[in-house]
C-alpha atoms as a PDB file:
ATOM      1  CA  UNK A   1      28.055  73.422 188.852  1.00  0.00           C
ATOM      2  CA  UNK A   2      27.831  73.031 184.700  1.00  0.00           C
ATOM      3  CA  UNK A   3      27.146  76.316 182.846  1.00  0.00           C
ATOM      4  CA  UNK A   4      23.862  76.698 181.470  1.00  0.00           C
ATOM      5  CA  UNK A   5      23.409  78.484 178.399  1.00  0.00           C
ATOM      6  CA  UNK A   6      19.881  79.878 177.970  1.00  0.00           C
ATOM      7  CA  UNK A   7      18.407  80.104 174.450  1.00  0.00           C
ATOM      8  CA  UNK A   8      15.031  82.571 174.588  1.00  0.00           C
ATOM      9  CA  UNK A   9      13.179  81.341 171.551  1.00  0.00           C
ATOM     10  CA  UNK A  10      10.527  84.125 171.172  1.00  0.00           C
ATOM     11  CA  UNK A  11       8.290  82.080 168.745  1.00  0.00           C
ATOM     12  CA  UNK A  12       4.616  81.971 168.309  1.00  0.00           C
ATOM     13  CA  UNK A  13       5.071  80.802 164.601  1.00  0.00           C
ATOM     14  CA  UNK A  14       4.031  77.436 165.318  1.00  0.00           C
ATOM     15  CA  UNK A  15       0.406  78.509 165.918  1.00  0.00           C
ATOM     16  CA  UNK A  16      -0.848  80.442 163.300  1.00  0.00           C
ATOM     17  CA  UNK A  17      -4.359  79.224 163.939  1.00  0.00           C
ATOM     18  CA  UNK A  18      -6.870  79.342 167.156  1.00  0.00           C
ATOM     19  CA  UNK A  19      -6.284  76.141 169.154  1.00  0.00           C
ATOM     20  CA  UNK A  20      -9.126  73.225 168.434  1.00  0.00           C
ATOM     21  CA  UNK A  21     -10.106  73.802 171.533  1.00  0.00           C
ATOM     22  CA  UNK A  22     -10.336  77.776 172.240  1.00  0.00           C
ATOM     23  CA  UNK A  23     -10.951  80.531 169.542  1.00  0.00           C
ATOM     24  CA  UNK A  24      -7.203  82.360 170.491  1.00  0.00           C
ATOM     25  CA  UNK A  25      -4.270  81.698 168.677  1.00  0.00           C
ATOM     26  CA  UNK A  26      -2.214  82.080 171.759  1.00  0.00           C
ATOM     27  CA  UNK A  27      -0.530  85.741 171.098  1.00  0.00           C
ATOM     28  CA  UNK A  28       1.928  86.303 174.121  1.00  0.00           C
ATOM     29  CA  UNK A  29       3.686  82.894 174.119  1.00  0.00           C
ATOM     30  CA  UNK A  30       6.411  84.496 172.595  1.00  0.00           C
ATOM     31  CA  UNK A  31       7.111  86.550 175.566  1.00  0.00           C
ATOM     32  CA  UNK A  32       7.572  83.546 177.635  1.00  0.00           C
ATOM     33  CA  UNK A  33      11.053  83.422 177.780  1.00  0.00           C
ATOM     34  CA  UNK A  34      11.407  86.998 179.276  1.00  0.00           C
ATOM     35  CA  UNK A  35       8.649  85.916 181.826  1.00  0.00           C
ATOM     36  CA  UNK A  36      10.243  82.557 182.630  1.00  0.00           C
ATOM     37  CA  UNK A  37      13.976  83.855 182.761  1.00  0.00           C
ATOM     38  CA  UNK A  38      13.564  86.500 185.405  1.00  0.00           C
ATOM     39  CA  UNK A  39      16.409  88.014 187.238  1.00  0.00           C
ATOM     40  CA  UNK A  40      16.036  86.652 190.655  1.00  0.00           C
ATOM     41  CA  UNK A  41      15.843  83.200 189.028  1.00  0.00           C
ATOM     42  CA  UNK A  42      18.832  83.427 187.053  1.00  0.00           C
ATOM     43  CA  UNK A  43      20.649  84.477 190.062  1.00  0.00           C
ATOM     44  CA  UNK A  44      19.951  81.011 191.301  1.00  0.00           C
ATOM     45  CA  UNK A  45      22.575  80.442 188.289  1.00  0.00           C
ATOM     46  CA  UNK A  46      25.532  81.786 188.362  1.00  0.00           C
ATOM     47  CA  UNK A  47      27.411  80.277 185.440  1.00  0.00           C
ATOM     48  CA  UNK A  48      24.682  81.104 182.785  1.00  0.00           C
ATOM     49  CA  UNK A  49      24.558  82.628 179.197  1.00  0.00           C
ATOM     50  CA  UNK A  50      21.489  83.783 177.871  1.00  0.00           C
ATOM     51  CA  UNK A  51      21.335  84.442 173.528  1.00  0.00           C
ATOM     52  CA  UNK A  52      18.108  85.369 172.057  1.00  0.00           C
ATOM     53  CA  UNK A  53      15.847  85.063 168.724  1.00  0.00           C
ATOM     54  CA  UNK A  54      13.074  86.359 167.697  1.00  0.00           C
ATOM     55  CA  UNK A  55      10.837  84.721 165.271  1.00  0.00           C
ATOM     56  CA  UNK A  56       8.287  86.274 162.926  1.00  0.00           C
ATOM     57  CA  UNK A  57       4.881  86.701 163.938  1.00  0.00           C
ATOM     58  CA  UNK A  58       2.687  84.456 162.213  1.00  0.00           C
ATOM     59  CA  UNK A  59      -0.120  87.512 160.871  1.00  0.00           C
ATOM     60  CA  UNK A  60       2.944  89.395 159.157  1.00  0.00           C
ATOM     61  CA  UNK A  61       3.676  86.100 156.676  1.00  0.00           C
ATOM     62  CA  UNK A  62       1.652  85.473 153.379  1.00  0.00           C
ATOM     63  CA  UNK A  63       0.293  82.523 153.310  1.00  0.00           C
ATOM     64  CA  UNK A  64       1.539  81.567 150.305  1.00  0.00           C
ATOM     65  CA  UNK A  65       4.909  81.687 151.542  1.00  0.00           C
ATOM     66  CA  UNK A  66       4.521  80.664 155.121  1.00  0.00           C
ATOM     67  CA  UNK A  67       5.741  77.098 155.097  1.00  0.00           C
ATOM     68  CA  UNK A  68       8.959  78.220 153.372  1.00  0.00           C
ATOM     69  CA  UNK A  69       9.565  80.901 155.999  1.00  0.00           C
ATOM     70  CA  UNK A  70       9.019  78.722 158.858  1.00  0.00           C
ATOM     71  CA  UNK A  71      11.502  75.898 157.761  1.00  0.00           C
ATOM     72  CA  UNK A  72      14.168  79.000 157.344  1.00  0.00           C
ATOM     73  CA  UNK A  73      13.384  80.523 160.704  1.00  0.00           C
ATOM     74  CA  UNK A  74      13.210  77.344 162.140  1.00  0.00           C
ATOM     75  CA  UNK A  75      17.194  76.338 160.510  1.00  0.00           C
ATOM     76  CA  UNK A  76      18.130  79.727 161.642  1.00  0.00           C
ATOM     77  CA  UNK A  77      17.448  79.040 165.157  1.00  0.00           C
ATOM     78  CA  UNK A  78      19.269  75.400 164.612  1.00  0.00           C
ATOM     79  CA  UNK A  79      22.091  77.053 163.898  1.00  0.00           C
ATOM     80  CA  UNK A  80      22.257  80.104 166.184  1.00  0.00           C
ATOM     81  CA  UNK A  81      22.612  77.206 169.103  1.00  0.00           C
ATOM     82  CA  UNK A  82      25.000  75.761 167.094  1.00  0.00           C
ATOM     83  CA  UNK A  83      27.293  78.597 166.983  1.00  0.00           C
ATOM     84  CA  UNK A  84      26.748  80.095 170.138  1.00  0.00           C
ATOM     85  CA  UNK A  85      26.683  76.844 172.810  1.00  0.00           C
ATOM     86  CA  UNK A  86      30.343  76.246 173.937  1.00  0.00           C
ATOM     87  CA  UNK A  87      31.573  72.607 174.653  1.00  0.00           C
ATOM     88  CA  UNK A  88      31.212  73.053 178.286  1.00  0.00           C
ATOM     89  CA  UNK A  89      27.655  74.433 178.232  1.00  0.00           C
ATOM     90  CA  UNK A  90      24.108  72.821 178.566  1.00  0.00           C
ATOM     91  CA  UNK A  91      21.656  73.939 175.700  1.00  0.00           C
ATOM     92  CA  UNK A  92      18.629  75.086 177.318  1.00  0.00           C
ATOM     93  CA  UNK A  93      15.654  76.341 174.982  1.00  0.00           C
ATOM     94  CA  UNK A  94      12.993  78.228 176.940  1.00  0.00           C
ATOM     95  CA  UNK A  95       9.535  79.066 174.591  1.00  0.00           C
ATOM     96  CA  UNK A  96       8.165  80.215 172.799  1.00  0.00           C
ATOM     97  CA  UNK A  97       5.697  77.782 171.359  1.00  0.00           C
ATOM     98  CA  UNK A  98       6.774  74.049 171.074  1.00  0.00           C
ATOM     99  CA  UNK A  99       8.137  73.866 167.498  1.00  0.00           C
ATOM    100  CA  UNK A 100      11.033  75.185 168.948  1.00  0.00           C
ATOM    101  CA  UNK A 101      12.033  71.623 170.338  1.00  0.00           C
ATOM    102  CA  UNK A 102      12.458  70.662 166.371  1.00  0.00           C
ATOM    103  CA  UNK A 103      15.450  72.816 165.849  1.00  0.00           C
ATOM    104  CA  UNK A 104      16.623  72.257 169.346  1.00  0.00           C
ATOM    105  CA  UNK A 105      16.804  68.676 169.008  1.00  0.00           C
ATOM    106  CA  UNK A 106      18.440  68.931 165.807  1.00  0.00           C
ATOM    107  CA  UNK A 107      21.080  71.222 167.164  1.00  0.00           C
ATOM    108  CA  UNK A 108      21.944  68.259 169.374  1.00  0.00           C
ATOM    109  CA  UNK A 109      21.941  65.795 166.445  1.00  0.00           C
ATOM    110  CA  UNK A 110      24.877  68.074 164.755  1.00  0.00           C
ATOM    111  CA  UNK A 111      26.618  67.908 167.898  1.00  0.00           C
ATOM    112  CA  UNK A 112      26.560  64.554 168.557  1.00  0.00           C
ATOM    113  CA  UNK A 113      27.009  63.030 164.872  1.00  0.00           C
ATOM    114  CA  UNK A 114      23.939  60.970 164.679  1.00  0.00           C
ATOM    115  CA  UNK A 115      20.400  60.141 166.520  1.00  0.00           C
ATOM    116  CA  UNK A 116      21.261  56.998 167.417  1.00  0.00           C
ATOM    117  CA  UNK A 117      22.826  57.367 171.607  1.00  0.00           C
ATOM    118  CA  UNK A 118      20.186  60.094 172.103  1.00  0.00           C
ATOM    119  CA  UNK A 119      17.156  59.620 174.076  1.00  0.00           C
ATOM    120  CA  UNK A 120      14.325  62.011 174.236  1.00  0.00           C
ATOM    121  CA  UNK A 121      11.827  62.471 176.783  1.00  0.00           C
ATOM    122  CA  UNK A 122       8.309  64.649 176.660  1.00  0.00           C
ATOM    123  CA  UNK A 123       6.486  66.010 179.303  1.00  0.00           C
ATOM    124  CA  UNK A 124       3.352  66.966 177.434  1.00  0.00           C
ATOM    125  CA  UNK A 125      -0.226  66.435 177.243  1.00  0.00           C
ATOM    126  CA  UNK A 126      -0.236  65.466 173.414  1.00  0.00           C
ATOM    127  CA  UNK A 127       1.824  64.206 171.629  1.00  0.00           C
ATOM    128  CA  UNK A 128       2.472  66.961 168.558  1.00  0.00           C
ATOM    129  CA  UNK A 129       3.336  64.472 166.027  1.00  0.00           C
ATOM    130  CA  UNK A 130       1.019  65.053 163.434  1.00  0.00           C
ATOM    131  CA  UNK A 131       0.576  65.488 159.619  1.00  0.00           C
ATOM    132  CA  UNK A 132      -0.117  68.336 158.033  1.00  0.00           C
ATOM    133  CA  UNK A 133      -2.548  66.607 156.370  1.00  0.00           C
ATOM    134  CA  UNK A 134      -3.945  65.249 159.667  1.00  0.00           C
ATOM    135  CA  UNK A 135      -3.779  67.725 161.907  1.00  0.00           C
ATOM    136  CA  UNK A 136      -6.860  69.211 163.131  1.00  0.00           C
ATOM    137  CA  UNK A 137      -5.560  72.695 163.888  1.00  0.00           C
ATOM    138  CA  UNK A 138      -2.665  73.309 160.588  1.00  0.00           C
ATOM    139  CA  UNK A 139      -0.461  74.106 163.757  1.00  0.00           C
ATOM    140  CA  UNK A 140       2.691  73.234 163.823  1.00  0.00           C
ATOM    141  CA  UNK A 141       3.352  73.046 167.293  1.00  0.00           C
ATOM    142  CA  UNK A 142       1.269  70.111 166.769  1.00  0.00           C
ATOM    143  CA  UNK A 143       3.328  68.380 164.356  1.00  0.00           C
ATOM    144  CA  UNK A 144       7.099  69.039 165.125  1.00  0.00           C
ATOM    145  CA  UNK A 145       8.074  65.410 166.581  1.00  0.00           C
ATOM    146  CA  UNK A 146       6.460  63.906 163.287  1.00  0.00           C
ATOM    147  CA  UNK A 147       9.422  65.141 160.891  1.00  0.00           C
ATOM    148  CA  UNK A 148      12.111  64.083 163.365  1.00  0.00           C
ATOM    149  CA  UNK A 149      10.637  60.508 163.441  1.00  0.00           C
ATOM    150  CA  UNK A 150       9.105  59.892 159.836  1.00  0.00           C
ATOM    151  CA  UNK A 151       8.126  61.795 156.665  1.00  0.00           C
ATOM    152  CA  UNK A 152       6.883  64.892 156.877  1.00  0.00           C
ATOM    153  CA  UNK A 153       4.043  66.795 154.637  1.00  0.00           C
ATOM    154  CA  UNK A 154       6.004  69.722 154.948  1.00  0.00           C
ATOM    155  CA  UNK A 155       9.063  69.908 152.173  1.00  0.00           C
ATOM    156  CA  UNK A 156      10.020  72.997 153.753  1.00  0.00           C
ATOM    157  CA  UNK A 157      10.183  71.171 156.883  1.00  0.00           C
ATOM    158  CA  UNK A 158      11.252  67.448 155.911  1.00  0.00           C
ATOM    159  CA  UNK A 159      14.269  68.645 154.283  1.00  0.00           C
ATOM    160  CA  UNK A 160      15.844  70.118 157.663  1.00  0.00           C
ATOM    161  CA  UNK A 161      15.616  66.403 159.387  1.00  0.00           C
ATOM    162  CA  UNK A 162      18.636  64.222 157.045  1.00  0.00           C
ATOM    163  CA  UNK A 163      17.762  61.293 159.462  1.00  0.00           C
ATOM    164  CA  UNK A 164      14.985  60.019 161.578  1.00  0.00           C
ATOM    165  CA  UNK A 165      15.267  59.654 165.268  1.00  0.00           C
ATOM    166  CA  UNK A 166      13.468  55.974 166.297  1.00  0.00           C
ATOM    167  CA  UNK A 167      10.594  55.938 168.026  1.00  0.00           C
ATOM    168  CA  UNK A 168      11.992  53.655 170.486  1.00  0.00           C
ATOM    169  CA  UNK A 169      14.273  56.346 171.603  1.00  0.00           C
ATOM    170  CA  UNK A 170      11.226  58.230 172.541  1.00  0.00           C
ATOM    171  CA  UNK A 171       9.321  58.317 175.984  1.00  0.00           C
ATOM    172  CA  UNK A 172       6.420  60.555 176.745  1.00  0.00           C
ATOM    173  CA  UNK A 173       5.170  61.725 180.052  1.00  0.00           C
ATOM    174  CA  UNK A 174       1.771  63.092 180.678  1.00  0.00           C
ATOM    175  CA  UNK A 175      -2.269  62.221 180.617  1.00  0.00           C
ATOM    176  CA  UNK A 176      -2.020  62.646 176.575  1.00  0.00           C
ATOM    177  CA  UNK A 177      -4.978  63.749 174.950  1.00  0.00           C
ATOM    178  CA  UNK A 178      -4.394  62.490 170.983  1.00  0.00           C
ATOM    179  CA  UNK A 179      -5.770  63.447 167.984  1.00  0.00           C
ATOM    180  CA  UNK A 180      -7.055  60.142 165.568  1.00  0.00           C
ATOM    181  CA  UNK A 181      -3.646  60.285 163.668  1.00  0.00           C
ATOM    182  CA  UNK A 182      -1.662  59.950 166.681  1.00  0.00           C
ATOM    183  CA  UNK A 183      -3.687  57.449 168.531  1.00  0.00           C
ATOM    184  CA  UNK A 184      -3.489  54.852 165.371  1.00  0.00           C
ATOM    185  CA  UNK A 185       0.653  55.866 165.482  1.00  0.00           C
ATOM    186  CA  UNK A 186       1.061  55.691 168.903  1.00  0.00           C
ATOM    187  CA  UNK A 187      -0.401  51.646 168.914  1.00  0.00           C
ATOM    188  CA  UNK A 188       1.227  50.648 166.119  1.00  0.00           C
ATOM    189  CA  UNK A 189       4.397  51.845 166.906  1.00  0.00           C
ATOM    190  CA  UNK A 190       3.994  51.292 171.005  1.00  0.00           C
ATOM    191  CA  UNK A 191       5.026  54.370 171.812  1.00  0.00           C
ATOM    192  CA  UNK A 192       6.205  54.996 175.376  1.00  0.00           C
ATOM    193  CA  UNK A 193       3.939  56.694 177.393  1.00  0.00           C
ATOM    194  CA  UNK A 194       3.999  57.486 181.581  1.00  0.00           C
ATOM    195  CA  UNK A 195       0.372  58.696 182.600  1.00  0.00           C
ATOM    196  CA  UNK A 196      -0.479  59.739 186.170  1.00  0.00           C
ATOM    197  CA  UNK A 197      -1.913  56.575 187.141  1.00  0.00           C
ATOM    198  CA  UNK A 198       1.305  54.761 186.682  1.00  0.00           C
ATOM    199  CA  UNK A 199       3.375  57.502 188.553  1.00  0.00           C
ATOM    200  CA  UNK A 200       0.494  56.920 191.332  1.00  0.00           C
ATOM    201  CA  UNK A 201      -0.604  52.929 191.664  1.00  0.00           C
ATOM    202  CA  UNK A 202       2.933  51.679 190.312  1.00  0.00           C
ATOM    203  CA  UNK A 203       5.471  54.427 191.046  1.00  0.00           C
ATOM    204  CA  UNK A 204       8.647  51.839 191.870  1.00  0.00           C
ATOM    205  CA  UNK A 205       8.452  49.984 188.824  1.00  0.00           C
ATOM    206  CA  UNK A 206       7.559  53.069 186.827  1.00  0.00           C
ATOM    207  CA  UNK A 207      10.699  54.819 188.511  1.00  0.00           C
ATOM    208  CA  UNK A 208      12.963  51.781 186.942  1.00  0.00           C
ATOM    209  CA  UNK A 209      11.908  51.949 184.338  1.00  0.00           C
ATOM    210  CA  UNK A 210      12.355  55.494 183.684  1.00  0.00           C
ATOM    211  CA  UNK A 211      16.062  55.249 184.907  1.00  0.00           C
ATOM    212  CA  UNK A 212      16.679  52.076 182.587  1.00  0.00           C
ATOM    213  CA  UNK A 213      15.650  54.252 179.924  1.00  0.00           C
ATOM    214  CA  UNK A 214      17.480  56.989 180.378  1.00  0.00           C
ATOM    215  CA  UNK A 215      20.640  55.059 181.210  1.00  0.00           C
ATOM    216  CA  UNK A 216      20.458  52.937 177.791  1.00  0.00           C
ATOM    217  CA  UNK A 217      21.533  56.458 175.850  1.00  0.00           C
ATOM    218  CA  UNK A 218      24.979  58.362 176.000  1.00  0.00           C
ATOM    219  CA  UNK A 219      22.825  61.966 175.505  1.00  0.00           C
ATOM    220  CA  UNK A 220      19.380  62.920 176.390  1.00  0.00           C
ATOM    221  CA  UNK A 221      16.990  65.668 175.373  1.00  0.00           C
ATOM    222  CA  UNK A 222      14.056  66.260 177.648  1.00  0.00           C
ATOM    223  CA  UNK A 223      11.412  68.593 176.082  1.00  0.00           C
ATOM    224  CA  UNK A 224       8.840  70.270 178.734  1.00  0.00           C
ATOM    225  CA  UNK A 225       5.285  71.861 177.863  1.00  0.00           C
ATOM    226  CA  UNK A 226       3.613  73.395 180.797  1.00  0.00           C
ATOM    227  CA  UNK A 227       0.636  72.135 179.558  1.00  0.00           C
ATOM    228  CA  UNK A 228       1.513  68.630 181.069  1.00  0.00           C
ATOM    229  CA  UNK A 229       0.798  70.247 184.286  1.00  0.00           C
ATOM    230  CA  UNK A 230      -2.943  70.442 186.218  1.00  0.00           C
ATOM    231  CA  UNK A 231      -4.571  73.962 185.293  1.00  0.00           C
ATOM    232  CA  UNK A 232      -4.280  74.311 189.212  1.00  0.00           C
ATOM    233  CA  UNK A 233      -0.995  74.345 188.431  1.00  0.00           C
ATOM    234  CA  UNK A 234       0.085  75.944 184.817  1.00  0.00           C
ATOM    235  CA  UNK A 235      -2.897  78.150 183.915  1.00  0.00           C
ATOM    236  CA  UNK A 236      -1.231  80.120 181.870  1.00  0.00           C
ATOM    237  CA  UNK A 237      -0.803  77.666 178.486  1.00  0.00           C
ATOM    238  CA  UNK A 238      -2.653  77.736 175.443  1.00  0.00           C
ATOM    239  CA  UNK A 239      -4.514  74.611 176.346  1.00  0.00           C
ATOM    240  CA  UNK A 240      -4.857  74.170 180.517  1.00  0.00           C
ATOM    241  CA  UNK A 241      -4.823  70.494 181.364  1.00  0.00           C
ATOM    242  CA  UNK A 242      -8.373  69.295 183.143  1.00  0.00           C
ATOM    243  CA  UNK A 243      -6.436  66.581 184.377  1.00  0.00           C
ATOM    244  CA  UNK A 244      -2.562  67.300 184.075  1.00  0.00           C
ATOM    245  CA  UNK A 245      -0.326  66.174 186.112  1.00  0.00           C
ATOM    246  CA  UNK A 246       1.179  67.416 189.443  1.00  0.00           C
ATOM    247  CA  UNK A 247       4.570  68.684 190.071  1.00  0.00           C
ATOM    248  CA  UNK A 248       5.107  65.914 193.520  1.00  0.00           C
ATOM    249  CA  UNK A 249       4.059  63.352 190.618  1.00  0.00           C
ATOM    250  CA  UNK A 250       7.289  64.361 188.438  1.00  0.00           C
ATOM    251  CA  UNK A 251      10.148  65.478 191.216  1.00  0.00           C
ATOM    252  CA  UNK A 252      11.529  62.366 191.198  1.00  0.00           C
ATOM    253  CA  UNK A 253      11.435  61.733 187.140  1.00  0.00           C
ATOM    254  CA  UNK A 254      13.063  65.364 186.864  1.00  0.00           C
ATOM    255  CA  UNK A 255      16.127  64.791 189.323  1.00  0.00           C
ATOM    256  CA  UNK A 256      16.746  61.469 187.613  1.00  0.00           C
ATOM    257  CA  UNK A 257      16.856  63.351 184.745  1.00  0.00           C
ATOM    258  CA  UNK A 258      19.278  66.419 186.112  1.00  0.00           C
ATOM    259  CA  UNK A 259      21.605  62.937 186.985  1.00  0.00           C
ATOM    260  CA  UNK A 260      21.943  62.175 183.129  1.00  0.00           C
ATOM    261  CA  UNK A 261      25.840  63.457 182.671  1.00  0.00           C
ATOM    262  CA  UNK A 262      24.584  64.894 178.921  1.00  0.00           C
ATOM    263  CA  UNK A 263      21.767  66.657 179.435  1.00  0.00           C
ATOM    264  CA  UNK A 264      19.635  69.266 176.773  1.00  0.00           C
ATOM    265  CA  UNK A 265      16.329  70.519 177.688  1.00  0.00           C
ATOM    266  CA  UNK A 266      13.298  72.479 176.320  1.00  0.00           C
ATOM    267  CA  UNK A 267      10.922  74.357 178.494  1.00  0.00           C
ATOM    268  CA  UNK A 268       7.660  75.899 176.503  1.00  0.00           C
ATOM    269  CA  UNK A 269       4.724  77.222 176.378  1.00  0.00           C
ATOM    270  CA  UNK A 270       4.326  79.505 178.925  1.00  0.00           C
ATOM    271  CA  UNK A 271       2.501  82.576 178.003  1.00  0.00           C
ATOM    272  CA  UNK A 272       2.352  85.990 180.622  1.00  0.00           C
ATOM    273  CA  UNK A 273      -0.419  87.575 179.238  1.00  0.00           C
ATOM    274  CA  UNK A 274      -2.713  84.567 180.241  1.00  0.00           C
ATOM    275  CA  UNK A 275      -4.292  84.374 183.650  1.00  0.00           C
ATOM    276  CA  UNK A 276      -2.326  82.440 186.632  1.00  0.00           C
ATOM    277  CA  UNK A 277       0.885  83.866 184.919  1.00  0.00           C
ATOM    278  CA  UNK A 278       2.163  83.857 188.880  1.00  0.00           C
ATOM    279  CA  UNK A 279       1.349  80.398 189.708  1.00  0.00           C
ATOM    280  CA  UNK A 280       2.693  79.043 186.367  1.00  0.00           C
ATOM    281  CA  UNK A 281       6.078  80.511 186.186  1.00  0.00           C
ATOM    282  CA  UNK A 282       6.555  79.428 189.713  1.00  0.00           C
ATOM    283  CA  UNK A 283       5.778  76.314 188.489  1.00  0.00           C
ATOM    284  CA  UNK A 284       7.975  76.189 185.811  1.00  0.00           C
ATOM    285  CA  UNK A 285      10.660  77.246 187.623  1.00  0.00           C
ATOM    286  CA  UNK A 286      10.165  74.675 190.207  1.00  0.00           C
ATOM    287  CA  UNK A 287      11.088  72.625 186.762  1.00  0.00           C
ATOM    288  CA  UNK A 288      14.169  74.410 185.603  1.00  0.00           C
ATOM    289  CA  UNK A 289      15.487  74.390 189.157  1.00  0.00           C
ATOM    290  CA  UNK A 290      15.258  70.249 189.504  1.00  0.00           C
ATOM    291  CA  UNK A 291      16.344  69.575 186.634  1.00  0.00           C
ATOM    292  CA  UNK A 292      18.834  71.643 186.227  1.00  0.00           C
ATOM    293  CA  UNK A 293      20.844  72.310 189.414  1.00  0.00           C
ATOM    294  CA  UNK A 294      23.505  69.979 188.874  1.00  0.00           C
END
């Protein structure tokens, strides 16, 4: 079995503002890793690290200096994984709010040299790869994918990301609901996207070519928001999916995944002090433990 090594990114910095669909701005979130990382289910583990940090609360910041503080928090995360995550350990990055996947992917990109041999996957039900300028919400848990792939609105922001990872390399998974920004990017560029009527009316040919995908890069970073999952299934999100998918839709796609010999995965969004807390940590541990028990 590989050591894990758990990174708790306590962050709710990436939503600053009430969601476009609710009036909350999500406050718990950042205690998701402590509810996802419990002690019987690190037990299940037992070659496992577990470092830990703690990002601002988004109410404490001026506004006038909040994108500045965000890019440095953000860096300062990059590089506690970069220090702390041994040769022989698997990065795992449990939320916090999403934006942690930026400096998680980019602690994989100093690792591995360049963007090029990594493929990324997201389970999600948007796609989080707006503009500032186009973003509905100002949130940047909206917007994090956008600076790894193209410019960014954000100095603060575009100045952590050196080079762009294609959008080829990229594959979503989920029923995405997109803002007008991302629709318009996601047909121009053809972005990859597996919804639950593929995984249900053509699930051999979608299974090949998930694994052709995957197999085409020498490292791969899988990013998870509950939120991909049915409400039945993941209540306890900022946004609950009407029509998410279901975890028998995605145990195959996840064990493929677990197969991939250089694996680095994300797990966010989880947030105890909504209700169904029960139902969606078993859920996301259901998750953890398929695609991660090697």
């Amino acid at each position: 079995m590989k050591t894990l090594h758990f990174f708790k990114a306590k962050s709710r910095l990436g939503i600053p503002n009430p969601h476009k669909l609710r009036k909350d701005i999500d406050v718990g979130v950042e205690s998701g890793p402590d509810a996802v990382l419990t002690a019987d289910f690190l037990a299940k583990f037992p070659l496992h690290y577990i470092s830990e940090f703690k990002f601002s609360k988004p109410e404490e910041i001026n506004s006038s200096r909040f994108n500045k503080i965000l890019g440095k928090q953000l860096n300062d995360f990059k590089e506690l994984i970069s220090k702390r995550l041994k040769p022989d350990q698997v990065q795992v990055v449990i939320g916090g709010d999403h934006s942690v996947t930026l400096p998680s992917v980019l602690a994989v990109k100093d690792r591995i040299g360049s963007f090029k041999n990594l493929g990324y996957i997201q389970f999600d039900s948007h796609g989080d790869i707006n503009l500032k300028s186009s973003s509905p919400t100002g949130n940047f848990h909206g917007m994090y994918v956008r600076p790894l792939v193209d410019c960014f609105d954000i100095q603060d922001i575009e100045k952590l990301v050196s080079d762009k990872l294609s959008l080829e390399n990229i594959m979503y998974v989920g029923n995405l609901d997109l803002d007008r920004e991302e629709t318009n990017l996601f047909a121009k560029k053809k972005v990859k996207n597996i919804n639950r009527k593929a995984l249900l009316t053509d699930r051999n040919n979608v299974l090949k070519s998930f694994k052709n995908f995957i197999s085409s890069f020498q490292y791969l970073h899988v990013t998870f928001d509950i939120d991909v999952l049915d409400k039945t299934q993941a209540l306890a999100t900022g946004i609950p999916s009407e029509n998410g998918l279901r975890l028998k839709d995605i145990g195959e796609l996840l064990g493929i995944v677990g197969q991939h010999p250089n694996l680095s995965f994300d797990l966010a969004e989880v947030n105890p002090k909504k209700p169904g807390i029960e139902r969606t940590i078993k859920s996301a541990h259901k998750i953890l433990l398929t695609s991660l028990s090697f």
